[in-house]
Protein backbone atom coordinates (compact mmCIF):
# COMPACT_ATOMS: atom_id res chain seq x y z
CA UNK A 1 5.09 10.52 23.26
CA UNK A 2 3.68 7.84 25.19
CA UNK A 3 3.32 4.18 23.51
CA UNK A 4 -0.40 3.58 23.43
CA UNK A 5 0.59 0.04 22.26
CA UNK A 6 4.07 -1.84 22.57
CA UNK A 7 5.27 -4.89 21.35
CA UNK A 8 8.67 -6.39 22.61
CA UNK A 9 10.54 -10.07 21.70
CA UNK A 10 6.88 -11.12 20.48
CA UNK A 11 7.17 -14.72 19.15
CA UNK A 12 4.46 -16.48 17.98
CA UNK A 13 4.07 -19.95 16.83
CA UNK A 14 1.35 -22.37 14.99
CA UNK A 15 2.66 -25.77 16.59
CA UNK A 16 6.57 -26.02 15.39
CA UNK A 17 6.24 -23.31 12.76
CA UNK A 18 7.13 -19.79 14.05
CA UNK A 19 5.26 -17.48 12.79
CA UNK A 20 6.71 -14.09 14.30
CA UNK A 21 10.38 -13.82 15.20
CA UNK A 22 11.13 -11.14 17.74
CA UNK A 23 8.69 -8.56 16.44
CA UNK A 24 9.60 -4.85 18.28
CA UNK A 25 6.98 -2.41 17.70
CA UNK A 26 4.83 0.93 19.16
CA UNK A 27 2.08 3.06 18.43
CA UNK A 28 2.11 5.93 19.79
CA UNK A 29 -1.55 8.50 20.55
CA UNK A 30 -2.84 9.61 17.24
CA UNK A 31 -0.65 7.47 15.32
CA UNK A 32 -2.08 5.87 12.36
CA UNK A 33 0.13 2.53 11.72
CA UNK A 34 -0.41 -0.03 8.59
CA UNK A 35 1.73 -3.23 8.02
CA UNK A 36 2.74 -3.79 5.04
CA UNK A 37 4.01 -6.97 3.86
CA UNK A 38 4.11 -10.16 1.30
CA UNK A 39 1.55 -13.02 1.88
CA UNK A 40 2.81 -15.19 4.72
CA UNK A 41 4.98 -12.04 6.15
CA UNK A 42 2.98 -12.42 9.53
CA UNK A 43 0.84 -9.68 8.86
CA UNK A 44 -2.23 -11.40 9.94
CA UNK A 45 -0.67 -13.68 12.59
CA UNK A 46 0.59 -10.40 14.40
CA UNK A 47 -2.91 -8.73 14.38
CA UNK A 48 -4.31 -12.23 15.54
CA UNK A 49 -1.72 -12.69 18.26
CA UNK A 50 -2.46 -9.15 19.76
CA UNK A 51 -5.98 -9.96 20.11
CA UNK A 52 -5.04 -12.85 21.90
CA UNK A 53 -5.36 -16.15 19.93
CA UNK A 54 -2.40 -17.39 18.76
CA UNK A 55 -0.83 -16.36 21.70
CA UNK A 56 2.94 -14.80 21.85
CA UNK A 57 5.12 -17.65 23.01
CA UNK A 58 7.71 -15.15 24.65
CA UNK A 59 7.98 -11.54 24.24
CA UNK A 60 5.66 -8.83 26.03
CA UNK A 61 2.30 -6.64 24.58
CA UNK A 62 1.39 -3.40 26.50
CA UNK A 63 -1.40 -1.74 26.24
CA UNK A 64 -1.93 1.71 27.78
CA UNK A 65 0.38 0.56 30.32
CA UNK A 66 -0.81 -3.02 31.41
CA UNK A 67 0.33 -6.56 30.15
CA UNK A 68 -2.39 -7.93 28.29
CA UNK A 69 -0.10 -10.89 26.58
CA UNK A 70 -1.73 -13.14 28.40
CA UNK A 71 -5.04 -12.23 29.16
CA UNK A 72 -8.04 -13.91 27.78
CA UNK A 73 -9.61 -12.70 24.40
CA UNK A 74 -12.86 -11.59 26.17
CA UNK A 75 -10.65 -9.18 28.24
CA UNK A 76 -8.58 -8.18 25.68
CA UNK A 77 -11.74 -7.18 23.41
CA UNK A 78 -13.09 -5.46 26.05
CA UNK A 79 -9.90 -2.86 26.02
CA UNK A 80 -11.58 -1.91 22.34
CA UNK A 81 -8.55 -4.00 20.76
CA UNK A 82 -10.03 -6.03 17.80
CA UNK A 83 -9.99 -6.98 14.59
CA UNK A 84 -12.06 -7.60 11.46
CA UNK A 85 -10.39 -10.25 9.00
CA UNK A 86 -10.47 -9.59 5.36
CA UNK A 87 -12.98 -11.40 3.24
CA UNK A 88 -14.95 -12.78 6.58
CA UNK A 89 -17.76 -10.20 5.65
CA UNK A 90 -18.48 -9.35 9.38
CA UNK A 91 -20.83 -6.61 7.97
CA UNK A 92 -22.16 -7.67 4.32
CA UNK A 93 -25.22 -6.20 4.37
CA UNK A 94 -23.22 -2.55 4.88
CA UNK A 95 -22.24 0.02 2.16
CA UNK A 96 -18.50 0.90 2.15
CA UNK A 97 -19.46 4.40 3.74
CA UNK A 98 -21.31 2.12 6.77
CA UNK A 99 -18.42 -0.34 6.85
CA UNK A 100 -15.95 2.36 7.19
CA UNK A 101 -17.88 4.59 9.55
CA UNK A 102 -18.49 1.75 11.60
CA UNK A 103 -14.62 1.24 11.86
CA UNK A 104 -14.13 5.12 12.87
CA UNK A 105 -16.03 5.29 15.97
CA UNK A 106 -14.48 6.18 18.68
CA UNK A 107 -14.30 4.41 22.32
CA UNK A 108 -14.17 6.01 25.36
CA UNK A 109 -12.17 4.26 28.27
């Protein structure tokens, strides 16, 4: 199977503080992938850092074959890679069914 998204060495950091240690990971097509982890595991910071902002100290992120580590986040977005926080209430005015169809679309490249 071919890694539609790969992590390698990612280390991120909020000034001294690192946030992600060496963080190895792929997705592979059709994959569905969920982190799991305590508050403060670096669930959040990992999602944030693929999207672009913090950015990965050191380490590498592919996606479908091209190093977007450091690419801007308008570029990045623009490869459909994004993210809606929890409790920012990007869509409030949405049912759950809306919300969650909205999320399901798919993109074509």
């Amino acid at each position: 199977m071919t890694a539609v998204l790969s992590l390698t060495g990612v280390n991120t950091f909020y000034g001294q503080i690192q946030a992600l240690r060496d963080v190895n990971m792929e997705v592979n097509e059709g994959e569905i992938v969920t982190l799991i982890g305590a508050n403060g595991a670096g669930k959040s910071t990992l999602m944030m850092t693929i999207c672009g902002n913090p950015r990965a100290k050191s380490g590498s992120i592919i996606y479908r074959g091209e190093d977007i580590t450091n690419l801007p986040m308008h570029l990045i977005a623009r490869r459909a890679i994004a993210q809606s926080p929890e409790g920012r209430r990007i869509f409030p005015r949405m049912s759950v069914e809306e919300n969650l169809l909205m999320g399901s679309q798919v993109v074509k490249f």
